[in-house]
C-alpha atoms as a PDB file:
ATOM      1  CA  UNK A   1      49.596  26.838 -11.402  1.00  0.00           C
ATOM      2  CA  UNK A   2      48.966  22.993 -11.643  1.00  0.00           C
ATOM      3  CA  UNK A   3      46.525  23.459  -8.319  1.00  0.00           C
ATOM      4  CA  UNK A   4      44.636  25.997  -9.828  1.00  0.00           C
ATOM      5  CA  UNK A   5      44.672  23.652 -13.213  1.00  0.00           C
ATOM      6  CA  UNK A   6      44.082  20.730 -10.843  1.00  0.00           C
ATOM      7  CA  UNK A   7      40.988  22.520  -9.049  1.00  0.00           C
ATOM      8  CA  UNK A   8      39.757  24.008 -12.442  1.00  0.00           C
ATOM      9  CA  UNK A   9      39.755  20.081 -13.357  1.00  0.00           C
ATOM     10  CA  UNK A  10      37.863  18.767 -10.570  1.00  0.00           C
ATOM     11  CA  UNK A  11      35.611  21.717 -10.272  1.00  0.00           C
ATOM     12  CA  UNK A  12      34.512  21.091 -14.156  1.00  0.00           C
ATOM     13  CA  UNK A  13      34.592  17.017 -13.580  1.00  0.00           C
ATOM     14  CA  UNK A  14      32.242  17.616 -10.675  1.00  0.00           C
ATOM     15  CA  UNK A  15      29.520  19.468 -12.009  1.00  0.00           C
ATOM     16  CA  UNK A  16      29.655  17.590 -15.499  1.00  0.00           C
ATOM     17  CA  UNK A  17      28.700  14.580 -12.871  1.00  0.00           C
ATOM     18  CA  UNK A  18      26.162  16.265 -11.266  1.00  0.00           C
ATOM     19  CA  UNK A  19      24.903  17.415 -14.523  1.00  0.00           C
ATOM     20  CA  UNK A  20      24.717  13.666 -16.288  1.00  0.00           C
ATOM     21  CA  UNK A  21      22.993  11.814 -12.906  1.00  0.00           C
ATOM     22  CA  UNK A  22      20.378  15.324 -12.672  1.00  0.00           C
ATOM     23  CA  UNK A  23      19.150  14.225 -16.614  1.00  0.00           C
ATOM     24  CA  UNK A  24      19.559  10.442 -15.964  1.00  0.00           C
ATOM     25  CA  UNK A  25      17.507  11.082 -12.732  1.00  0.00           C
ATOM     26  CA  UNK A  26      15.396  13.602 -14.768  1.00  0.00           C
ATOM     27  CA  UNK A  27      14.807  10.831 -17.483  1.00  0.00           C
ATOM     28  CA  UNK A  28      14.054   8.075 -14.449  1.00  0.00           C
ATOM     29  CA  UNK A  29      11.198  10.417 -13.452  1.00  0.00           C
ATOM     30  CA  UNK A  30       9.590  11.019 -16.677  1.00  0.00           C
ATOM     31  CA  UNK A  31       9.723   7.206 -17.108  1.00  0.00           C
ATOM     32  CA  UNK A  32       7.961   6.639 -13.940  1.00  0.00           C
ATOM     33  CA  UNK A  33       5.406   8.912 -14.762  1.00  0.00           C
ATOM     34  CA  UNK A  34       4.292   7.456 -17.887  1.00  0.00           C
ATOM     35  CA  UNK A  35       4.903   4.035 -16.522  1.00  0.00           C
ATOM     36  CA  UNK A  36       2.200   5.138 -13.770  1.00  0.00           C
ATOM     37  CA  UNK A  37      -0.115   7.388 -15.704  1.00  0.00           C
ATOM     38  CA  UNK A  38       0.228  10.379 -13.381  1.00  0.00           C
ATOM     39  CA  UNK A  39       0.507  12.586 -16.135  1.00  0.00           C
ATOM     40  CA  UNK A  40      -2.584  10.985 -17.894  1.00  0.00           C
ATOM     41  CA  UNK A  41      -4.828  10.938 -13.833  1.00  0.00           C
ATOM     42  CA  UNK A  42      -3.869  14.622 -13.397  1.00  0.00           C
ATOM     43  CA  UNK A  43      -5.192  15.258 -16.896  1.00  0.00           C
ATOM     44  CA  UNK A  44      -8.606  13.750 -16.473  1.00  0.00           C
ATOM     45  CA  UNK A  45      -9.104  15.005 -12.689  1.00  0.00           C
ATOM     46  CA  UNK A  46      -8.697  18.348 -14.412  1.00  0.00           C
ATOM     47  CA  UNK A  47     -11.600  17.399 -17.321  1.00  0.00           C
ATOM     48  CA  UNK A  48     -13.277  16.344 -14.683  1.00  0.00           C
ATOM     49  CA  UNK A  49     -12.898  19.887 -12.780  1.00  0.00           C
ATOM     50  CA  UNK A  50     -13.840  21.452 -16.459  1.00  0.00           C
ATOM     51  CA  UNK A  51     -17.332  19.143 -16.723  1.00  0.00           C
ATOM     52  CA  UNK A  52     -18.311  19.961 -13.332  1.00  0.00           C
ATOM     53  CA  UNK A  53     -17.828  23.692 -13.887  1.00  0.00           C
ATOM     54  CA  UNK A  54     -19.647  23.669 -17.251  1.00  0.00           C
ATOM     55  CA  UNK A  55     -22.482  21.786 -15.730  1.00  0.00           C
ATOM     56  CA  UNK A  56     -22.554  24.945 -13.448  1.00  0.00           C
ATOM     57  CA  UNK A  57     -22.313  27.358 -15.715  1.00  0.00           C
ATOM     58  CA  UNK A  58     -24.441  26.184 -18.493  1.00  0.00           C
ATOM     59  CA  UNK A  59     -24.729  30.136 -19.867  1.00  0.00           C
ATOM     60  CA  UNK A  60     -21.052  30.070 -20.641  1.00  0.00           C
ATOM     61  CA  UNK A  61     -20.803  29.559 -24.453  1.00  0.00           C
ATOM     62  CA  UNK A  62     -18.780  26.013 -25.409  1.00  0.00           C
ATOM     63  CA  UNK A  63     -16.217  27.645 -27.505  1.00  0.00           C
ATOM     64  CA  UNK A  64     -15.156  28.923 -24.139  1.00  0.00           C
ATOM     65  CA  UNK A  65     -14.488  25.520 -22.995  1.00  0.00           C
ATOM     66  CA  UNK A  66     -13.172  23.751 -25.584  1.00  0.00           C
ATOM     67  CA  UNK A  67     -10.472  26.546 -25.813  1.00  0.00           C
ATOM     68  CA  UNK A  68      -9.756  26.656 -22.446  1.00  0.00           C
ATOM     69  CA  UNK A  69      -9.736  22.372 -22.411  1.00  0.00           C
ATOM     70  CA  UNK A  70      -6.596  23.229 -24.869  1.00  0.00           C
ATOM     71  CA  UNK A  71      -4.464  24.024 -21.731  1.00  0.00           C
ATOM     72  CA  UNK A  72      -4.604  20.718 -20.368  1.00  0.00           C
ATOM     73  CA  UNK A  73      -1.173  19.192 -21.604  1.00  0.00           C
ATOM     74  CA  UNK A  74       0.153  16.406 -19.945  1.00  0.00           C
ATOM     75  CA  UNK A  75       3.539  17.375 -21.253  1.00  0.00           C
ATOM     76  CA  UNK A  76       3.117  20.540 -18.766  1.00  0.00           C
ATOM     77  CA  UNK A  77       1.631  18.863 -15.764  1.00  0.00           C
ATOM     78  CA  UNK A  78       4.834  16.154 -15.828  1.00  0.00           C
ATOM     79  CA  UNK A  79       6.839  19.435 -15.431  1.00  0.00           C
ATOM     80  CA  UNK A  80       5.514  20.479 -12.601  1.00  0.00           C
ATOM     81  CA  UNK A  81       5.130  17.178 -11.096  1.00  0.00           C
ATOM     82  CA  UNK A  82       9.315  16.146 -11.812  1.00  0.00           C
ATOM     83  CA  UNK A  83      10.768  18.990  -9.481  1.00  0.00           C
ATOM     84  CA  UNK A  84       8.455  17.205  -7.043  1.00  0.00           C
ATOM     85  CA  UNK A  85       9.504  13.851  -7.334  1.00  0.00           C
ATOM     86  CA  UNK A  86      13.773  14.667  -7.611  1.00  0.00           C
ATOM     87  CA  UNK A  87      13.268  16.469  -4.211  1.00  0.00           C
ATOM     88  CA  UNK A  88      11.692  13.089  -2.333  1.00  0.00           C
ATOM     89  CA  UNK A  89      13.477  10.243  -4.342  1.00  0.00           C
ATOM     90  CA  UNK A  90      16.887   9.715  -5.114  1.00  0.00           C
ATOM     91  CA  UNK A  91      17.381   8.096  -8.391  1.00  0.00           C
ATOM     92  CA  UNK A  92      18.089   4.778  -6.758  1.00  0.00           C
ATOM     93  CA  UNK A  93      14.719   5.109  -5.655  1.00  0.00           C
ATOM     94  CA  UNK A  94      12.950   5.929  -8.640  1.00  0.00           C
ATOM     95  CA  UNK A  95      14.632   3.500  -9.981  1.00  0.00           C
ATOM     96  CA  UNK A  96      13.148   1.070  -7.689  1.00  0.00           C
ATOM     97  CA  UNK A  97       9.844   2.361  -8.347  1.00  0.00           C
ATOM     98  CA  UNK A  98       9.947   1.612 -12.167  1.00  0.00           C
ATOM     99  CA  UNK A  99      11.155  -2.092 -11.250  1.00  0.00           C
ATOM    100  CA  UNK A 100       8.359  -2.495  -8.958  1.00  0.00           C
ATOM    101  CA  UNK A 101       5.768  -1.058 -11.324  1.00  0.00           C
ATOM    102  CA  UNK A 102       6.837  -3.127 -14.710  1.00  0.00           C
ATOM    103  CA  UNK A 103       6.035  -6.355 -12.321  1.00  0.00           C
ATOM    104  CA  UNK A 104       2.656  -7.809 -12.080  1.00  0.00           C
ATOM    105  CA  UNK A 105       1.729  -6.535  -8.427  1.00  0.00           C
ATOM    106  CA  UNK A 106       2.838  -3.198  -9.854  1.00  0.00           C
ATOM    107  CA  UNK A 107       0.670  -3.394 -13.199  1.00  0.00           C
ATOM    108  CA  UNK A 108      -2.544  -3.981 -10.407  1.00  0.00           C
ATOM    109  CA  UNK A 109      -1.409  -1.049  -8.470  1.00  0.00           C
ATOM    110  CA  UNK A 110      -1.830   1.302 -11.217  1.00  0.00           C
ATOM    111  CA  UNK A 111      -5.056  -0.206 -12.693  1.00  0.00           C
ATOM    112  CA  UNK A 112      -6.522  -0.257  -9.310  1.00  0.00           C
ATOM    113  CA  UNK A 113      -5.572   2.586  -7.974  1.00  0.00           C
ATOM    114  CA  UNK A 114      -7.910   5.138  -9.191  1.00  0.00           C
ATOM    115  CA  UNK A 115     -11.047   2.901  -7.515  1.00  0.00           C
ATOM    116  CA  UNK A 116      -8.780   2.135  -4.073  1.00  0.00           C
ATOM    117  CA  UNK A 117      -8.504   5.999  -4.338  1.00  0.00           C
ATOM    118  CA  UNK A 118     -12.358   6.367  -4.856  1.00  0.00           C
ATOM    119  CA  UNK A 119     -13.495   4.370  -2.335  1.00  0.00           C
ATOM    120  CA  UNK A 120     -11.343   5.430   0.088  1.00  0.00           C
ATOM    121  CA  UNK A 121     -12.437   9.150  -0.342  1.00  0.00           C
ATOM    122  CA  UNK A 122     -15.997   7.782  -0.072  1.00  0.00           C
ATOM    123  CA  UNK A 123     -15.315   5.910   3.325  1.00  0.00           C
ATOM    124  CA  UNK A 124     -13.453   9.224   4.551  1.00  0.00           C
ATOM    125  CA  UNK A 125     -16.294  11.150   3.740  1.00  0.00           C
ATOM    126  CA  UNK A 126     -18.911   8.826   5.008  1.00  0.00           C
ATOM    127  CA  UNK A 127     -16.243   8.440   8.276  1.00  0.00           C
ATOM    128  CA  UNK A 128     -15.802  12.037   8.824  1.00  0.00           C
ATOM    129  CA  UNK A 129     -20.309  12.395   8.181  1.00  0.00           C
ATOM    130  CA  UNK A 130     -20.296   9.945  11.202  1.00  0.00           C
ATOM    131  CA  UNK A 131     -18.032  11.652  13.289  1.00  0.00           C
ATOM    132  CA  UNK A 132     -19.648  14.651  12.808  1.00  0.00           C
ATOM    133  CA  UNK A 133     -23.087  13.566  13.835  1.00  0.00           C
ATOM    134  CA  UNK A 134     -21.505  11.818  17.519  1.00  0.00           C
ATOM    135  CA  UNK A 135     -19.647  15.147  18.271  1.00  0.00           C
ATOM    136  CA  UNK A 136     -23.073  17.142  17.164  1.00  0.00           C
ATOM    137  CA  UNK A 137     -25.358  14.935  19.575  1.00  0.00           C
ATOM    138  CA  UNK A 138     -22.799  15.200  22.451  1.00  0.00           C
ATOM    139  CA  UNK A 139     -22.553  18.776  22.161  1.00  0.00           C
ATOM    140  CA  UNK A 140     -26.671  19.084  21.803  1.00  0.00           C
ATOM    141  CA  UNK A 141     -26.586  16.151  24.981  1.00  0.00           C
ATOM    142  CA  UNK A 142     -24.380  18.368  27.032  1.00  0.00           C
ATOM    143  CA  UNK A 143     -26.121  21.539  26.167  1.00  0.00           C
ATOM    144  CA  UNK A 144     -22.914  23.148  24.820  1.00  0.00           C
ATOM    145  CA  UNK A 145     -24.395  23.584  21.566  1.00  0.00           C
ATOM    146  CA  UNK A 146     -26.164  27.111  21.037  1.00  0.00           C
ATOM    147  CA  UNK A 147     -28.709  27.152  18.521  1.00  0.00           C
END
């Protein structure tokens, strides 16, 4: 009787752990989020998505838009996003991250991050244009090219 007692015990002890370092980790993640703006880049990637589509479809009325603009919540993209996050960092680790992004180099990271970002996808694309031309005019040289 005092084993099963002893194991009932443990068994509750254990998962009461688990379930206080899941929500401290849980709370370390939505810190590091907003600390980072993730929440807030996601959001305006996704206006962005919305202004590019309206420009294409400029029959659509705007009352279409602005209602479906109403699903971007940040709230909902950082709960998508924190599943992500607990299953590649450990809490140690995101707790690292939040020291490392209240210092200064940290602050510069996340203002300069979105224009690293942009100019990085514009040297990939003008990298991968490049590329693309060499392997065209060695396949048009070499006459493996049908046209």
């Amino acid at each position: 009787m005092k084993a099963k007692l002893f194991a009932l015990f443990l068994l509750t002890t254990v998962t009461f752990s688990f379930a206080q370092t899941s929500e401290s980790k849980t709370a370390a993640i939505h810190e590091l989020l907003n600390l980072t703006g993730s929440a807030k880049m996601g959001i305006q990637v996704g206006q962005a998505v919305m202004n590019s589509m309206r420009k294409s479809q400029p029959d659509v009325p705007e009352e279409f838009w602005e209602e479906s603009e109403k699903e971007f919540n940040a709230e909902n993209l950082i709960e998508l996003i924190v599943p992500i996050y607990d299953d590649n960092y450990s809490e140690a680790e995101i707790n690292g991250l939040i020291a490392f992004y209240k210092t200064t180099l940290g602050q510069k990271v996340i203002s300069t991050l979105p224009i690293v970002v942009s100019q990085s996808m514009e040297a990939g694309r003008q990298w991968g244009s490049q590329l693309s031309f060499k392997i065209y005019k060695r396949l048009k040289d070499k006459k493996l090219l049908k046209e």
